[in-house]
Protein backbone atom coordinates (compact mmCIF):
# COMPACT_ATOMS: atom_id res chain seq x y z
CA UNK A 1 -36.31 82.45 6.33
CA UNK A 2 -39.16 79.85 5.45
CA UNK A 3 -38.13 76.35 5.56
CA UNK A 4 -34.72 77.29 3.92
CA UNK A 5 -36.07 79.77 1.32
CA UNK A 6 -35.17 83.09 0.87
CA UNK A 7 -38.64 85.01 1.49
CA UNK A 8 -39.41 86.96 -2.15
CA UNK A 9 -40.91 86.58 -5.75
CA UNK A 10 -39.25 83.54 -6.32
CA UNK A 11 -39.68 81.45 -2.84
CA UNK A 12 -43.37 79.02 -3.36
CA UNK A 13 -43.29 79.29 0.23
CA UNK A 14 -43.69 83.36 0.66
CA UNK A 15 -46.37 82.52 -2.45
CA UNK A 16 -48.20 80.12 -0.19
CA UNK A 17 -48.01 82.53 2.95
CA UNK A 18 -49.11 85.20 1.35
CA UNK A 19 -53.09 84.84 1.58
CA UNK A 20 -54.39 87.56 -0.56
CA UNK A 21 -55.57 86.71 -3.65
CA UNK A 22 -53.20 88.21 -6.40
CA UNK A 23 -50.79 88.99 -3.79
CA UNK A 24 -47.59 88.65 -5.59
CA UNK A 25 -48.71 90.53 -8.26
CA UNK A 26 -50.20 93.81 -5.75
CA UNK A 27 -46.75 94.28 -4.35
CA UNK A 28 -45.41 94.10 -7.55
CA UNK A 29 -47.74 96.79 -9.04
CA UNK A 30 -47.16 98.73 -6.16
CA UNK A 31 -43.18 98.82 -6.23
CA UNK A 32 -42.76 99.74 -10.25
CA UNK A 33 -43.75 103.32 -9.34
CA UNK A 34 -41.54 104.03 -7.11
CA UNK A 35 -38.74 101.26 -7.06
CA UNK A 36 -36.74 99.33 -9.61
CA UNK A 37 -37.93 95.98 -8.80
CA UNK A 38 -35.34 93.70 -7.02
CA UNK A 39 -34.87 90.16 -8.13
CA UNK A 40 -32.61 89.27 -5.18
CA UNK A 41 -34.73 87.92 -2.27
CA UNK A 42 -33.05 90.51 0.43
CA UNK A 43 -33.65 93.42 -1.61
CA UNK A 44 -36.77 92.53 -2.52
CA UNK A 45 -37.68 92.37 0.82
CA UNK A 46 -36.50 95.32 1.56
CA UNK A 47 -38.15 97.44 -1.07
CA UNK A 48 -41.59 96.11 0.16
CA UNK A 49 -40.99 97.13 3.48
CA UNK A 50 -39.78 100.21 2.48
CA UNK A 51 -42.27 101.66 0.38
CA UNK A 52 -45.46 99.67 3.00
CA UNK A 53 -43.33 102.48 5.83
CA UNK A 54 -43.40 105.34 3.43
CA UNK A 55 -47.27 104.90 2.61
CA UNK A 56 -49.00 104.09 5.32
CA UNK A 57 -46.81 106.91 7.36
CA UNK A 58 -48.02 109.35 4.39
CA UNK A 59 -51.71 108.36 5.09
CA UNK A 60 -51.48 108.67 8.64
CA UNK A 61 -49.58 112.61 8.13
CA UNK A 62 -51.55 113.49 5.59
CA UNK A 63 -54.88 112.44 8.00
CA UNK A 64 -53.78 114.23 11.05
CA UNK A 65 -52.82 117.43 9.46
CA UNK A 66 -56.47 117.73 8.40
CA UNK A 67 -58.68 120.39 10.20
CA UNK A 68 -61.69 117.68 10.27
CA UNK A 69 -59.77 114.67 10.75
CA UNK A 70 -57.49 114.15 13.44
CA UNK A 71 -55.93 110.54 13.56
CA UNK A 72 -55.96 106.79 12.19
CA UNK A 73 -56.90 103.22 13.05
CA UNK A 74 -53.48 101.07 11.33
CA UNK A 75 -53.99 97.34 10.16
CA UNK A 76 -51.92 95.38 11.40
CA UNK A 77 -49.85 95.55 14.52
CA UNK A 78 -48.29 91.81 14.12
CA UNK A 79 -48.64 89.08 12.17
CA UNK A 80 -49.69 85.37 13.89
CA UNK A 81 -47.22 83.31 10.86
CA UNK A 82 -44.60 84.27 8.44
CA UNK A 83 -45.89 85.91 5.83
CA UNK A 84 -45.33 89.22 3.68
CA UNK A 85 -48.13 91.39 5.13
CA UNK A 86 -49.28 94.95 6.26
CA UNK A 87 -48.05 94.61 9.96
CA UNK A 88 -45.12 96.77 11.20
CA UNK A 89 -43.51 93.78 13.93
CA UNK A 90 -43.18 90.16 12.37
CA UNK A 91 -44.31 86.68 13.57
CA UNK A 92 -40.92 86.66 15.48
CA UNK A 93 -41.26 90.43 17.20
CA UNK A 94 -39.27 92.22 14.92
CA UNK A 95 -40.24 95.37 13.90
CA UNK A 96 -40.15 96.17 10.71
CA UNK A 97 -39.47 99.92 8.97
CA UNK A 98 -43.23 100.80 9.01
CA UNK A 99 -42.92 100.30 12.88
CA UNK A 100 -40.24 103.23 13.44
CA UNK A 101 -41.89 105.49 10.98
CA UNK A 102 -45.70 104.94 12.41
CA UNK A 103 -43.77 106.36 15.92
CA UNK A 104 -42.93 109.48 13.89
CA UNK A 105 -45.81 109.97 12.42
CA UNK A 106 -48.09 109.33 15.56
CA UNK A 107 -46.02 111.35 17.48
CA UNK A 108 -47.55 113.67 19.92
CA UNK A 109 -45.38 116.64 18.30
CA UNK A 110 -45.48 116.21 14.65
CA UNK A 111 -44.04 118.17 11.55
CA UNK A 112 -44.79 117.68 8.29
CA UNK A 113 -44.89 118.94 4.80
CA UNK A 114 -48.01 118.01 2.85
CA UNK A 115 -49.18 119.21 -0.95
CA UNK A 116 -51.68 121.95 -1.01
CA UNK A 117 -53.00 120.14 -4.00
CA UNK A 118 -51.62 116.46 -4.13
CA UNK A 119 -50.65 115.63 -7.98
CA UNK A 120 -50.88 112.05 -8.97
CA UNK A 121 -47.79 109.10 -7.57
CA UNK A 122 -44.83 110.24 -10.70
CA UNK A 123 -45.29 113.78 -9.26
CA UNK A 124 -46.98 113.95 -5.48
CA UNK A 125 -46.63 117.85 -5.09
CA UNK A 126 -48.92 118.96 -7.57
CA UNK A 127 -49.14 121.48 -9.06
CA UNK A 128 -50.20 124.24 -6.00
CA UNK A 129 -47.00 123.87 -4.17
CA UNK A 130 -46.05 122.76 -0.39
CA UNK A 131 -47.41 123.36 3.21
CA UNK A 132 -45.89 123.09 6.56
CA UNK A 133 -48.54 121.52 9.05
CA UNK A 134 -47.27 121.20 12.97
CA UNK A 135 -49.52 119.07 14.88
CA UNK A 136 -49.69 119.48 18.74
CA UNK A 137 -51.90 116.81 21.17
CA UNK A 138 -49.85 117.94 24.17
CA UNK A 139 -50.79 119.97 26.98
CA UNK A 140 -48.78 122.77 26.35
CA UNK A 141 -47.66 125.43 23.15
CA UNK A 142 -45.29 124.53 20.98
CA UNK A 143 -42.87 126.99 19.38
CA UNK A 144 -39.97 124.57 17.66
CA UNK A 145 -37.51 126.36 15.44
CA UNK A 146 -37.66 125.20 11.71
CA UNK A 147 -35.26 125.18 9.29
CA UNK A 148 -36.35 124.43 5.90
CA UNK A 149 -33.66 123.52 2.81
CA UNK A 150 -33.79 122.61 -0.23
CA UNK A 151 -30.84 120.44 -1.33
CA UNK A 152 -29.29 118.95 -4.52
CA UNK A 153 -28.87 115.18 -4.34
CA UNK A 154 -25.31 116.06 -4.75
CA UNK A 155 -25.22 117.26 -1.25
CA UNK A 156 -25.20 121.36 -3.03
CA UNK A 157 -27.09 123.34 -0.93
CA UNK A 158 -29.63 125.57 -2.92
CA UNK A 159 -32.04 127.39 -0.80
CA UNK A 160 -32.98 127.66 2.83
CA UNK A 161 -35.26 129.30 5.34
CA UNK A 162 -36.27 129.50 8.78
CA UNK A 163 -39.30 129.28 10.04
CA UNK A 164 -40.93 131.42 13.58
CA UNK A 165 -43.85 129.39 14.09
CA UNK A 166 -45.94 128.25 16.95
CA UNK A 167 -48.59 126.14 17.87
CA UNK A 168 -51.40 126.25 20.48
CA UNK A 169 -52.08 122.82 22.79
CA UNK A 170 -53.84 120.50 20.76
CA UNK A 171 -53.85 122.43 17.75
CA UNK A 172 -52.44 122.21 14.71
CA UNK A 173 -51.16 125.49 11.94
CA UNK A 174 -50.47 125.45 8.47
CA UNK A 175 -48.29 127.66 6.67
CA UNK A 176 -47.47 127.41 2.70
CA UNK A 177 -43.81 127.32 2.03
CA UNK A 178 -42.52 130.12 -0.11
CA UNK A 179 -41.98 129.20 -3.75
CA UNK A 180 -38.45 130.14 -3.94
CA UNK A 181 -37.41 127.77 -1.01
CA UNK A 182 -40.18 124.29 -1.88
CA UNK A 183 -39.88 124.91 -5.48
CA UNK A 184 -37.72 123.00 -7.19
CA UNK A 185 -35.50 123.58 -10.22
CA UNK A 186 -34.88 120.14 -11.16
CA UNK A 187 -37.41 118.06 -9.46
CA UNK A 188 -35.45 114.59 -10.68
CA UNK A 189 -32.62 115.62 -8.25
CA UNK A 190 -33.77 117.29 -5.47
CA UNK A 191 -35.25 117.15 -1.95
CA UNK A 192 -36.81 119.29 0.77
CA UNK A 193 -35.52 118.73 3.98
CA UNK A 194 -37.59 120.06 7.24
CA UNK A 195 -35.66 120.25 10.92
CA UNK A 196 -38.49 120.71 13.23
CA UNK A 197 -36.33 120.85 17.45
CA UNK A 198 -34.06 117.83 15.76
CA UNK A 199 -36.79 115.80 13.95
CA UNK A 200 -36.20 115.65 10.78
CA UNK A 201 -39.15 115.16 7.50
CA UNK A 202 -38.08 114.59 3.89
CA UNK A 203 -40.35 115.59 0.94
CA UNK A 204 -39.03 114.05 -2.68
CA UNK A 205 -40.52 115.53 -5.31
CA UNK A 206 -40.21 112.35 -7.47
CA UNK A 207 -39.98 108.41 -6.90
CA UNK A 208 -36.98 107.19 -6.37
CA UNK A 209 -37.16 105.36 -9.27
CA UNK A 210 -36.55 109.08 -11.32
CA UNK A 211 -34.51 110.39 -9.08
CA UNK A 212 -31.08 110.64 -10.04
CA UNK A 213 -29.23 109.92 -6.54
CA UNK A 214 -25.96 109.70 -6.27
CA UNK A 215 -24.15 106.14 -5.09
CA UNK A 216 -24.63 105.72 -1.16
CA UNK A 217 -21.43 106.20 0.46
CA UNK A 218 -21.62 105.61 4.28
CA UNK A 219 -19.17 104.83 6.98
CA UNK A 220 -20.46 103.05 9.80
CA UNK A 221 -17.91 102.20 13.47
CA UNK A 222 -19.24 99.89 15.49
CA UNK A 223 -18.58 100.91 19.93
CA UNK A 224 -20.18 98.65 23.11
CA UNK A 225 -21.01 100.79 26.45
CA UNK A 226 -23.49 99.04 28.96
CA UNK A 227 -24.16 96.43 27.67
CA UNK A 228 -25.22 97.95 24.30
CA UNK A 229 -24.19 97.84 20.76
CA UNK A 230 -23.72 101.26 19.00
CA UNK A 231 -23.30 102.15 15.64
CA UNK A 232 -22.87 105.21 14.22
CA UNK A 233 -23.45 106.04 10.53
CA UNK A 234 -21.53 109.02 8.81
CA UNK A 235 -22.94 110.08 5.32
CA UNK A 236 -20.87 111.43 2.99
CA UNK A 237 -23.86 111.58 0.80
CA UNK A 238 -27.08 112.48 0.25
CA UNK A 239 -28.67 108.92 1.87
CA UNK A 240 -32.79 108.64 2.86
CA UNK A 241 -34.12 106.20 4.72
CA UNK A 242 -31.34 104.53 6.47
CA UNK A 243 -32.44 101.22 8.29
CA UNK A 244 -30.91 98.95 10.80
CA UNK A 245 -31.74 95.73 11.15
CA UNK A 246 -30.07 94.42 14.51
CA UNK A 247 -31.42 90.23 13.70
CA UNK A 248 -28.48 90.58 10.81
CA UNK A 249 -26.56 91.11 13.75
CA UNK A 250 -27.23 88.19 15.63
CA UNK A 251 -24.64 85.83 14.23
CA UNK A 252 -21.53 87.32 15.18
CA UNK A 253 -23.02 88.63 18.73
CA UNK A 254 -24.12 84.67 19.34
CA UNK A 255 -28.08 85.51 20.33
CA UNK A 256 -31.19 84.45 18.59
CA UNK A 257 -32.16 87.10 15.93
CA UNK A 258 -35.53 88.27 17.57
CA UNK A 259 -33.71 89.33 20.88
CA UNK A 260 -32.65 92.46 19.27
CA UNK A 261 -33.69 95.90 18.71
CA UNK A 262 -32.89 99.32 17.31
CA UNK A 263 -34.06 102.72 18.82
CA UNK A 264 -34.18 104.24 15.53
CA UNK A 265 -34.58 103.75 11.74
CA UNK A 266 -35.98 105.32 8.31
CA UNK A 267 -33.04 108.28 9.20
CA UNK A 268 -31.85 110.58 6.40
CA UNK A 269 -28.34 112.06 6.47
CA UNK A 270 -26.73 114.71 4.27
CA UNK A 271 -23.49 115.01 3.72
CA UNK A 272 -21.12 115.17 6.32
CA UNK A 273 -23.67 114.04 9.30
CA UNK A 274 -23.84 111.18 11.50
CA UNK A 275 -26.34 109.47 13.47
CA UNK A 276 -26.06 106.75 16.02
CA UNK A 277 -28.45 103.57 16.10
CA UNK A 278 -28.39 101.71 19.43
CA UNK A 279 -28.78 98.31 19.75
CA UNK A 280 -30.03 96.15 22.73
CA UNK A 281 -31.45 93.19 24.23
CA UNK A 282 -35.00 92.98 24.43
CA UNK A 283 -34.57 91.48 27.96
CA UNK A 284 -31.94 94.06 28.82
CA UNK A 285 -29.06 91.45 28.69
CA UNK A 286 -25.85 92.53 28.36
CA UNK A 287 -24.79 92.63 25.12
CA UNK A 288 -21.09 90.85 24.85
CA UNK A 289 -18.40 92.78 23.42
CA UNK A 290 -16.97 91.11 19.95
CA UNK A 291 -15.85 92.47 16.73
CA UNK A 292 -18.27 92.87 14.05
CA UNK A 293 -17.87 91.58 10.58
CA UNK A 294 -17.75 94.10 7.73
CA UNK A 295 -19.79 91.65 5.75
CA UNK A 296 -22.53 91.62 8.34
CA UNK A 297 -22.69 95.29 9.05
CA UNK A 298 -23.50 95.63 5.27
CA UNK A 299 -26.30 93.29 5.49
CA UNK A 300 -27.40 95.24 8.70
CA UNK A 301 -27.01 98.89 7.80
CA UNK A 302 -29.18 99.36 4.57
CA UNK A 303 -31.08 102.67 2.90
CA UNK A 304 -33.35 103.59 0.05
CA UNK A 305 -30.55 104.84 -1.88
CA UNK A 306 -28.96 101.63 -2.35
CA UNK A 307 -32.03 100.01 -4.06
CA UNK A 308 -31.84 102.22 -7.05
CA UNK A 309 -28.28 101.71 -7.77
């Protein structure tokens, strides 16, 4: 919050923080691609953050599965007032989406699937199909198993693969994806999901915008052990990008907002599959046990699928 407003388009203070010139207008242009644009402050919010995770994490994949180029310097760690800006952990230490995806993406293991031939923003896969790039800075080979699907948006699954692969210490290997498996059929309602030893990549073949997903439906319980606040998320559909965001939590567990964090976010689920987000005290305090409103678990537990509903 600034000064009582709800930070977004309509708040003259996020308009006053925000120091680029045009500002407003940038992350406007650079939502309509790939997001219906919010009006609500919250969601707003959200979409930014969203698609800032999504693009800088694509730069820094797309970077280090090149043969000449092995890494990335990021702009900006944190921000020094409260303002709507490139950094991945706010004024107050929060870290935002981009934060959690920039540790998958600089992760010494990485998987990825990259174009051959990027095509322009409406349709990133071009027109020479898919590769599947593993990255290795560690000491030592890697040889993951990889499973490779392609999967309707409702939740049919319509081809799938597996993958013997492996890579050499700090070396990377690229292999294209057959056609039958990366190609799609209808590109509007489909994605390509990659399981590399239990990390998962997503490649949509169109924004989400055009993509015709079905409405999020996700069941979340709520458990304390050690101090810690878990809470597991059950799909039971297709949902990307699934985000926690523990300050929401604050409230009902009586600590200030920036004392909490989550382990994980930017998780996809398919039907059927569940995935725990734990939640703890930055100064390992123990986290009180209390119910947790329904109404704040919605504001807490959000994903890319419900901005396009």
């Amino acid at each position: 919050m600034l000064g009582g407003e709800t930070p977004g388009p309509a708040s003259p203070l996020t308009r006053h923080h925000l120091r680029a010139i045009d500002g407003m207008h940038k992350l406007t242009r650079g939502l309509q691609p790939h997001m219906p644009t919010p009006a609500e402050g919250a969601d707003w919010h959200f979409a930014t953050q969203l698609v800032q995770a999504r693009a800088v994490a694509a730069g820094v994949e797309w970077l280090r599965s090149r043969e000449r180029c092995g890494g990335a310097i990021i702009w900006q760690l944190n921000d020094c007032w409260p303002a709507i800006s490139w950094s991945a952990i706010d004024v107050a230490g929060i870290e935002k989406p981009l934060w959690h995806a920039l540790r998958h993406s600089f992760a010494p293991r990485l998987a990825t699937v990259q174009p051959i031939a990027p095509g322009p923003t409406h349709d990133p896969t071009g027109r020479k199909g898919l590769a599947f790039t593993l990255v290795n800075d560690t000491a030592a080979e890697w040889a993951p198993t990889v499973d490779v699907l392609r999967i309707g948006l409702d939740g049919r699954e319509l081809a799938r693969t597996r993958l013997e692969v492996s890579c050499q210490a700090g070396a990377l290997v690229t292999l294209p994806l057959d056609q039958a498996v990366a190609s799609p059929t209808d590109p509007h309602a489909e994605l390509l999901i990659v399981d590399a030893d239990g990390v998962r990549t997503t490649w949509a073949y169109r924004t989400d915008r055009t993509l015709t997903a079905p409405q999020p439906v996700l069941e979340v319980t709520d458990t304390f052990a050690d101090g810690v606040l878990h809470l597991t998320v059950t799909a039971r559909t297709v949902t990307r990008d699934i985000c926690v965001f523990p300050d929401r939590l604050a409230t009902p567990l009586g600590v200030p907002p920036q004392t909490l964090m989550v382990d994980t976010s930017m998780v996809t689920l398919l039907p059927g599959e569940s995935h725990t987000f734990h939640i703890a005290s930055r100064a390992d305090e123990t986290l009180r046990h209390t119910p947790i409103p329904s109404s704040f678990i919605r504001l807490a537990v959000r994903s890319a699928s419900d901005l396009t509903q």
